[in-house]
N, C-alpha and C. Protein backbone atom coordinates (compact mmCIF):
# COMPACT_ATOMS: atom_id res chain seq x y z
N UNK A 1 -26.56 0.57 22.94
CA UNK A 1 -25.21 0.20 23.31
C UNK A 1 -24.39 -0.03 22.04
N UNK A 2 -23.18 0.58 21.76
CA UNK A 2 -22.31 0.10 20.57
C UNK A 2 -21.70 -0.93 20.72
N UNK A 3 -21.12 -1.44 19.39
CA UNK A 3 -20.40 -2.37 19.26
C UNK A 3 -19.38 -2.90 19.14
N UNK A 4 -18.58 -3.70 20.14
CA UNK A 4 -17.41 -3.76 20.50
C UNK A 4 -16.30 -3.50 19.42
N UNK A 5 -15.42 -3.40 19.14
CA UNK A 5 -14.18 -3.14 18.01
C UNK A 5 -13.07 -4.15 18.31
N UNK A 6 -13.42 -4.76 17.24
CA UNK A 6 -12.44 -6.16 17.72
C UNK A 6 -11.01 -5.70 16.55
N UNK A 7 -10.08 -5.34 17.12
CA UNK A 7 -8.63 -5.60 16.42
C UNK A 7 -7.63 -6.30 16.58
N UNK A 8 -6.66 -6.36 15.72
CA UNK A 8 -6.01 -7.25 15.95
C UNK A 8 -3.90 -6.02 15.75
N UNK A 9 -3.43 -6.07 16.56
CA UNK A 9 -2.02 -5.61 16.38
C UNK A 9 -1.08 -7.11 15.83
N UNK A 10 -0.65 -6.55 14.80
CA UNK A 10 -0.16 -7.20 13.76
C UNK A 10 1.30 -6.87 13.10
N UNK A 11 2.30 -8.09 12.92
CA UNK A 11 3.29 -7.97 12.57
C UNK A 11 3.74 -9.18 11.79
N UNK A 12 4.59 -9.01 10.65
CA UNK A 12 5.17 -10.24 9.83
C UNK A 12 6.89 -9.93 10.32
N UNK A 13 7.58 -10.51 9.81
CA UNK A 13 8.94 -10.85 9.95
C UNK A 13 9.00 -11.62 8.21
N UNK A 14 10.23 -11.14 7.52
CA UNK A 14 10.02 -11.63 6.32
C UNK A 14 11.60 -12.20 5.57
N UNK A 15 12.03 -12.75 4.94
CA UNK A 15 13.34 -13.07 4.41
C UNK A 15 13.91 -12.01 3.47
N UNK A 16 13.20 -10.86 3.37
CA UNK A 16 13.95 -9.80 2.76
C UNK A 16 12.87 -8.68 2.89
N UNK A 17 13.21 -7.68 2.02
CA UNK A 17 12.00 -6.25 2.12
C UNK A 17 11.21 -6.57 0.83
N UNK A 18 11.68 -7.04 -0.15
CA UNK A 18 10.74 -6.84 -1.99
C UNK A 18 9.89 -8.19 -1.89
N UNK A 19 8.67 -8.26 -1.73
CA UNK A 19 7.45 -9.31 -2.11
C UNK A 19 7.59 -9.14 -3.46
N UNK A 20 7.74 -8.47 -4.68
CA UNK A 20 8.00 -8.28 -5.38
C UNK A 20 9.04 -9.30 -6.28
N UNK A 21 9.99 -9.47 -5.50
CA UNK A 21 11.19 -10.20 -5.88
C UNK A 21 11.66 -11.31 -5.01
N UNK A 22 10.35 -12.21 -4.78
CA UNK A 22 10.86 -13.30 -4.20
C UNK A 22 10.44 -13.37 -2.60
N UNK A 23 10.80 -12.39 -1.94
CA UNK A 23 10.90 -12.75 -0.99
C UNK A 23 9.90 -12.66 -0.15
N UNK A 24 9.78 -13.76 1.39
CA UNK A 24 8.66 -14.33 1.56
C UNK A 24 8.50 -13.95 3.46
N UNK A 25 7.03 -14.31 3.41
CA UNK A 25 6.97 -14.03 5.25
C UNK A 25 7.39 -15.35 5.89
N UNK A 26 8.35 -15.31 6.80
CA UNK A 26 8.49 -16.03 8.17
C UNK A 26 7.87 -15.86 9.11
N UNK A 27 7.24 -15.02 9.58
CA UNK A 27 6.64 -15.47 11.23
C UNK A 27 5.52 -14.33 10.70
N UNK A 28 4.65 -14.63 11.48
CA UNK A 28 3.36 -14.09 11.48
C UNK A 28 3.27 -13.62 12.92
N UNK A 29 2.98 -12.82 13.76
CA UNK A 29 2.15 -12.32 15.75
C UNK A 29 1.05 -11.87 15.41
N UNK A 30 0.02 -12.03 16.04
CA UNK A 30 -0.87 -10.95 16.39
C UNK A 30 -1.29 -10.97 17.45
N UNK A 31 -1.80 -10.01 17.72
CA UNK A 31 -2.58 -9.92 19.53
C UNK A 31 -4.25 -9.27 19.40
N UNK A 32 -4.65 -9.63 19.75
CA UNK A 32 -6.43 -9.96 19.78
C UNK A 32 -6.61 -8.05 20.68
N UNK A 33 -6.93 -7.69 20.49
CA UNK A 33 -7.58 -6.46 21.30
C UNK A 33 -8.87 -6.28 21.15
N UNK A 34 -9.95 -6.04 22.13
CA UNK A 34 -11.20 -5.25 21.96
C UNK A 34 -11.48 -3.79 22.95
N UNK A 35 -11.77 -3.26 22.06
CA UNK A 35 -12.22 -1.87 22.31
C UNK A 35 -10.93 -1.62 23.05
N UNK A 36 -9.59 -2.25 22.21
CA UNK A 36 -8.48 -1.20 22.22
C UNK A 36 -8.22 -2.08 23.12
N UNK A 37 -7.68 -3.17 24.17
CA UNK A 37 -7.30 -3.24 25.39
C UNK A 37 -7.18 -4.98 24.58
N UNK A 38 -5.96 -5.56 25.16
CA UNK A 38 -5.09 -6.97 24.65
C UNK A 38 -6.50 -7.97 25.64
N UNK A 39 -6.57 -8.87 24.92
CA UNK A 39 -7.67 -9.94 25.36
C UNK A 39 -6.79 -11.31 25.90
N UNK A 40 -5.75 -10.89 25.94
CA UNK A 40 -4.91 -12.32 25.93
C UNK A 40 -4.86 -13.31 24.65
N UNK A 41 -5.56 -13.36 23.65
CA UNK A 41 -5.60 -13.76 22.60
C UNK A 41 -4.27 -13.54 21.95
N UNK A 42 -3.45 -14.37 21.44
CA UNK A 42 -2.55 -13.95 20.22
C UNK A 42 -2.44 -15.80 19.22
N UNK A 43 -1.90 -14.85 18.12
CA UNK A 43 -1.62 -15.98 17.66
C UNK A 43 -0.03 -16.12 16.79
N UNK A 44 0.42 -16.78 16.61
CA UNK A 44 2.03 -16.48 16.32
C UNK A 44 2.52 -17.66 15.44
N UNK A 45 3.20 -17.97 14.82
CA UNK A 45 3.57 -18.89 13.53
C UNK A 45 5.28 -18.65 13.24
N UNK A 46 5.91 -19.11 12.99
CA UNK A 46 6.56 -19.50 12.03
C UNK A 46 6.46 -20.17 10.79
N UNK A 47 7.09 -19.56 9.77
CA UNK A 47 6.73 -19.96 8.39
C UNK A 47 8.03 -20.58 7.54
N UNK A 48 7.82 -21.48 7.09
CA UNK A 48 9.20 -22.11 5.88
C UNK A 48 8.43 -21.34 5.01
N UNK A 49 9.91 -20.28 4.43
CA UNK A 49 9.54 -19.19 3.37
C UNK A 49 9.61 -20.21 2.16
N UNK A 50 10.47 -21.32 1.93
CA UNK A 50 11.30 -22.02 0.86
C UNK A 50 12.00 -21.51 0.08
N UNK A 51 12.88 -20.98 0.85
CA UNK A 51 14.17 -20.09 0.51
C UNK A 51 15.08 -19.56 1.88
N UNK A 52 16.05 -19.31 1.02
CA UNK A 52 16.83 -18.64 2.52
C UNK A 52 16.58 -17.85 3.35
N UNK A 53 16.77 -17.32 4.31
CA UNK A 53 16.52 -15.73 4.88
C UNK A 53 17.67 -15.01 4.69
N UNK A 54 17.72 -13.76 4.79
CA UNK A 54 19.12 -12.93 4.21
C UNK A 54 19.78 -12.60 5.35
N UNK A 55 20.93 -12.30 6.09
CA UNK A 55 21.86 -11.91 6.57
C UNK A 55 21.12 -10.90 7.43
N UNK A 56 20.83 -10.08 6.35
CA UNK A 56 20.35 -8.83 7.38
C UNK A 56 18.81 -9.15 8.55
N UNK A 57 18.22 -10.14 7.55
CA UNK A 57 16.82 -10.58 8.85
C UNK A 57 17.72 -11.45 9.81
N UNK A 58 18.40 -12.35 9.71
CA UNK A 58 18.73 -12.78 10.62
C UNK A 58 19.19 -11.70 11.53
N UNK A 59 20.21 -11.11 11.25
CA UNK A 59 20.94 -10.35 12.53
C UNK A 59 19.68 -9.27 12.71
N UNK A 60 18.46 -8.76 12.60
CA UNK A 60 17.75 -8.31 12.71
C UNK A 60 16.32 -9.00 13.53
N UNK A 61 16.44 -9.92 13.37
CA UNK A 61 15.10 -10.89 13.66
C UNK A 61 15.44 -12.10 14.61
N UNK A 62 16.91 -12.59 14.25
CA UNK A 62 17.19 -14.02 14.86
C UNK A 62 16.54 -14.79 14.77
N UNK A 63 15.95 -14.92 13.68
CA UNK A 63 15.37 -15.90 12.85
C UNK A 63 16.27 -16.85 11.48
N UNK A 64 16.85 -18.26 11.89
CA UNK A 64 17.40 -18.48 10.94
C UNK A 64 16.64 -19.81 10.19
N UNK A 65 17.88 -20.18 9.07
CA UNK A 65 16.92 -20.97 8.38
C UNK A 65 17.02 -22.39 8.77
N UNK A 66 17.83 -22.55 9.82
CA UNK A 66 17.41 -23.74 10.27
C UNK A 66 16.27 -23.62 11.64
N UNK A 67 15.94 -22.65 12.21
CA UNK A 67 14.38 -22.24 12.78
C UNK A 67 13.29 -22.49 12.00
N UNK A 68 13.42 -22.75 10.88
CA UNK A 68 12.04 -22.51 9.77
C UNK A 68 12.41 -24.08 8.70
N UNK A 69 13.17 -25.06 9.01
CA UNK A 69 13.24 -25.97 8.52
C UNK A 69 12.15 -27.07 8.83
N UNK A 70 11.46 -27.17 9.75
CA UNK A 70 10.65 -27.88 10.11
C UNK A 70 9.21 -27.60 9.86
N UNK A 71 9.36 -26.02 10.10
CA UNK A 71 8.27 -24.85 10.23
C UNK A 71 7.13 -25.38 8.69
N UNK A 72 5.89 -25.26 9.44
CA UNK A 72 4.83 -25.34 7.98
C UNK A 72 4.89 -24.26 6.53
N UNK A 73 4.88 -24.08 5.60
CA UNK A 73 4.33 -23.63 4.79
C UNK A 73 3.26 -22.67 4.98
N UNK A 74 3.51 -21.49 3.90
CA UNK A 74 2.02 -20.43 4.39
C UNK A 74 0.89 -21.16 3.98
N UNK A 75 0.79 -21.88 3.36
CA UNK A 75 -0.15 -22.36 3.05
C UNK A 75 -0.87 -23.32 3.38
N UNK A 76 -0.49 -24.23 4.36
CA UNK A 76 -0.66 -25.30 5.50
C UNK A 76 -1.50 -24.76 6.28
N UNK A 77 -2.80 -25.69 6.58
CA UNK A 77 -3.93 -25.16 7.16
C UNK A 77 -3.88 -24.30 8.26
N UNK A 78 -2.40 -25.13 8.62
CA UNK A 78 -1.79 -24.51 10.43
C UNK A 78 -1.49 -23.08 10.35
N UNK A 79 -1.27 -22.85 9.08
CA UNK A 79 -1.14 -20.92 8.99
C UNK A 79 -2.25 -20.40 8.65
N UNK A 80 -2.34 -20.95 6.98
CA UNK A 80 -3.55 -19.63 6.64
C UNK A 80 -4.78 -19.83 7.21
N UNK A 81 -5.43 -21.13 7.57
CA UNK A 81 -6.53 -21.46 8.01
C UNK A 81 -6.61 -21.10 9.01
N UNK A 82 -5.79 -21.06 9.88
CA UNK A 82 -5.66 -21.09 11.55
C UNK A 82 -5.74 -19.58 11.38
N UNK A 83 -4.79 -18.84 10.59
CA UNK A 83 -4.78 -17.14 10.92
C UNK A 83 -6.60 -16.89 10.39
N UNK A 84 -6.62 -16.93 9.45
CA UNK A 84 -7.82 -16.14 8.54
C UNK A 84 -8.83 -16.26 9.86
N UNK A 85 -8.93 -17.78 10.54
CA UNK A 85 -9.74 -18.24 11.55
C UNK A 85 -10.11 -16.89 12.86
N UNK A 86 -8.55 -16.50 13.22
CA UNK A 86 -8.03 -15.84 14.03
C UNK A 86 -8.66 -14.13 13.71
N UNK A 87 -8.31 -14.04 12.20
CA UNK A 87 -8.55 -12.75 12.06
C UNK A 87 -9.93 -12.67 12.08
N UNK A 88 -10.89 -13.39 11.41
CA UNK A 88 -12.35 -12.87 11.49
C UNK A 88 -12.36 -11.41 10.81
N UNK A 89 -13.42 -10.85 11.21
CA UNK A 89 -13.35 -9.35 10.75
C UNK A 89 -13.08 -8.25 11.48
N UNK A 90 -11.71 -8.48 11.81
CA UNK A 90 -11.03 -8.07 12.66
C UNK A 90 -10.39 -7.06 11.88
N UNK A 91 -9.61 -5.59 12.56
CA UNK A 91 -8.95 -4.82 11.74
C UNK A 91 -7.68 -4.74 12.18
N UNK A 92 -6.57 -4.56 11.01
CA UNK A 92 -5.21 -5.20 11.43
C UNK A 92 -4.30 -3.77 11.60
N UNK A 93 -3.76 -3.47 12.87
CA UNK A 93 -3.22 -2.45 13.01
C UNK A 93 -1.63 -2.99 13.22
N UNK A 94 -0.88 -2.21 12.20
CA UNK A 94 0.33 -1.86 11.97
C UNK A 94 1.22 -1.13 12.16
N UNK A 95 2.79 -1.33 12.09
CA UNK A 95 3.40 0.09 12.22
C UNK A 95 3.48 -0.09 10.91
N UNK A 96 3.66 0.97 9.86
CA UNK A 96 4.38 0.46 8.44
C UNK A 96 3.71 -0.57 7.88
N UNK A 97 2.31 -0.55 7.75
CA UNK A 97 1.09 -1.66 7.69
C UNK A 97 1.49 -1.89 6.67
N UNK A 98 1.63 -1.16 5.47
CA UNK A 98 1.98 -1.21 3.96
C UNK A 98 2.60 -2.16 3.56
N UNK A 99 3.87 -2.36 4.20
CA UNK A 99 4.85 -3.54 4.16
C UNK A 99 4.15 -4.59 4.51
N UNK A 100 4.00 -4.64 5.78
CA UNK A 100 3.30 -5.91 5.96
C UNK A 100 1.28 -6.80 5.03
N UNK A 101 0.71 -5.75 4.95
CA UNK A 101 -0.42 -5.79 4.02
C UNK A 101 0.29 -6.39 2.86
N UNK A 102 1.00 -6.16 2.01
CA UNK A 102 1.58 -5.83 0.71
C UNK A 102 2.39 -7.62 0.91
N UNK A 103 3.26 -8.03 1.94
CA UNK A 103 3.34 -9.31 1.96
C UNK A 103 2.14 -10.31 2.57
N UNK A 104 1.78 -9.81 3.31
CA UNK A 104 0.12 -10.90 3.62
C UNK A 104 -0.48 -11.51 2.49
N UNK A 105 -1.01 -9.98 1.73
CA UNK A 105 -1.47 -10.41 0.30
C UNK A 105 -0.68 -11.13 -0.09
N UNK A 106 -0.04 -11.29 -0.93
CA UNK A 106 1.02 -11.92 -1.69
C UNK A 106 0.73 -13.52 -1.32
N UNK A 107 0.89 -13.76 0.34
CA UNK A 107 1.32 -15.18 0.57
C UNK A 107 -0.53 -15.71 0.40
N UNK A 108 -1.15 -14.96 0.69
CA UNK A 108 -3.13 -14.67 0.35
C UNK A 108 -2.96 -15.60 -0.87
N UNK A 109 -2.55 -14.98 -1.68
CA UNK A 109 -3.09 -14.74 -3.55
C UNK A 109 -2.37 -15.86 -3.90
N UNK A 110 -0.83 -16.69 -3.08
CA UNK A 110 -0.49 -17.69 -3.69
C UNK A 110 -1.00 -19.31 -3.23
N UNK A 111 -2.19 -18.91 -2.81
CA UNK A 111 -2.85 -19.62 -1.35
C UNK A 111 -4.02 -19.84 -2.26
N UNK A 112 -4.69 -18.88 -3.42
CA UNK A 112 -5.97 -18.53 -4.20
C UNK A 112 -6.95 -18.08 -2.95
N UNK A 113 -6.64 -16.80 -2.06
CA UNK A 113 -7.29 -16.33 -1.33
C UNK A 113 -7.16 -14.93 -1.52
N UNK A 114 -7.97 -14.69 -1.06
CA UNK A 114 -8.75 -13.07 -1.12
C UNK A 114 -7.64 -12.20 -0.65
N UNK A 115 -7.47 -11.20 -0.89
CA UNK A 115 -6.15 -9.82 -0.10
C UNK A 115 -7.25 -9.67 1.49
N UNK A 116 -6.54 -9.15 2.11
CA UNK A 116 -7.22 -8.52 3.25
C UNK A 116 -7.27 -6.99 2.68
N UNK A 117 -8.28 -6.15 2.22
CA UNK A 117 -8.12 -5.11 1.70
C UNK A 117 -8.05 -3.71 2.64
N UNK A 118 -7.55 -2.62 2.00
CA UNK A 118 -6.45 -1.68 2.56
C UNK A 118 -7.52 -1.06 3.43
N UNK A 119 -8.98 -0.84 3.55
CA UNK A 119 -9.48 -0.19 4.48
C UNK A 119 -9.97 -0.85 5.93
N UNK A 120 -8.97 -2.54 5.60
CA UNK A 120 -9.38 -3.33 6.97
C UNK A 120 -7.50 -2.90 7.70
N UNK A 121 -6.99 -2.52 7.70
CA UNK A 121 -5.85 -2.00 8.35
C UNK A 121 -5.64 -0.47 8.76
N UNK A 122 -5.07 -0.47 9.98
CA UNK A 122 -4.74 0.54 10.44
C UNK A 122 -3.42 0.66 10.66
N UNK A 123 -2.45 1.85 10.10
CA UNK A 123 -1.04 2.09 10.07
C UNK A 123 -0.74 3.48 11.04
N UNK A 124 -0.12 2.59 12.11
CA UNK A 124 0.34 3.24 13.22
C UNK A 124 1.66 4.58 13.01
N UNK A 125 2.42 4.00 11.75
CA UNK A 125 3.44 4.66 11.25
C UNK A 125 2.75 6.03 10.76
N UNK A 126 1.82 6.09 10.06
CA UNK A 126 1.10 7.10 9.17
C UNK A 126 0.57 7.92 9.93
N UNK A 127 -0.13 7.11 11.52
CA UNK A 127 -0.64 8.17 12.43
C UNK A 127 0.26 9.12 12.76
N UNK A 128 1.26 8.62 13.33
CA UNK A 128 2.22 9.29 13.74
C UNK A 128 3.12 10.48 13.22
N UNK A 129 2.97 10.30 11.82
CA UNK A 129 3.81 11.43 10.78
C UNK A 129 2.64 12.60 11.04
């Protein structure tokens, strides 16, 4: 008998597009799937980026910065502990995974945690081209 395939469909929401230049994840979703089919599992967050969000996420996201004034830190057990918990060795399927991988890491590495590395994601965008 094989072995089940536990994934996870995955999305960030972020205060701008450049991890690069500052800018940080706000909300974290995911949804639990095995062998492809939603388990009811998800897990979902809001994040205080500690910084503004820009104009364009808001009118894009409706996410503002007084939504995320209260909101924990990525680094507050209630996120990264609780997600990493969540993810297990789980594989993270994306649209445009890149973006989102590329900020995960980031908020990972300022945490002194490991990247989730590029052959544990699947990019839905890439299938599709």
């Amino acid at each position: 008998m094989s072995e089940d395939i536990r994934e996870l469909a995955f999305d960030t929401e972020t205060t701008g597009l450049h991890h690069l230049e500052g800018d940080r994840v706000i909300e974290i979703g995911a949804v639990e799937m095995i062998n492809h089919i939603p388990t009811g599992r998800t897990f979902r967050t809001l994040i205080n980026p500690k910084r503004s969000v820009s104009e364009d996420t808001v009118r894009i996201t409706g996410i503002t910065d007084d939504d995320l004034r209260d909101a924990p830190f990525f680094e507050h057990p209630s996120v990264v502990d609780a997600f990493l918990e969540f993810l297990g060795d789980a594989t993270l399927v994306a649209h445009n995974a890149g973006f989102d991988r590329n900020f995960l890491n980031m908020e990972l590495e300022k945490c002194g945690r490991p990247p989730i590395p590029e052959p544990r994601w699947i990019d839905t965008a890439q299938m599709a081209r």
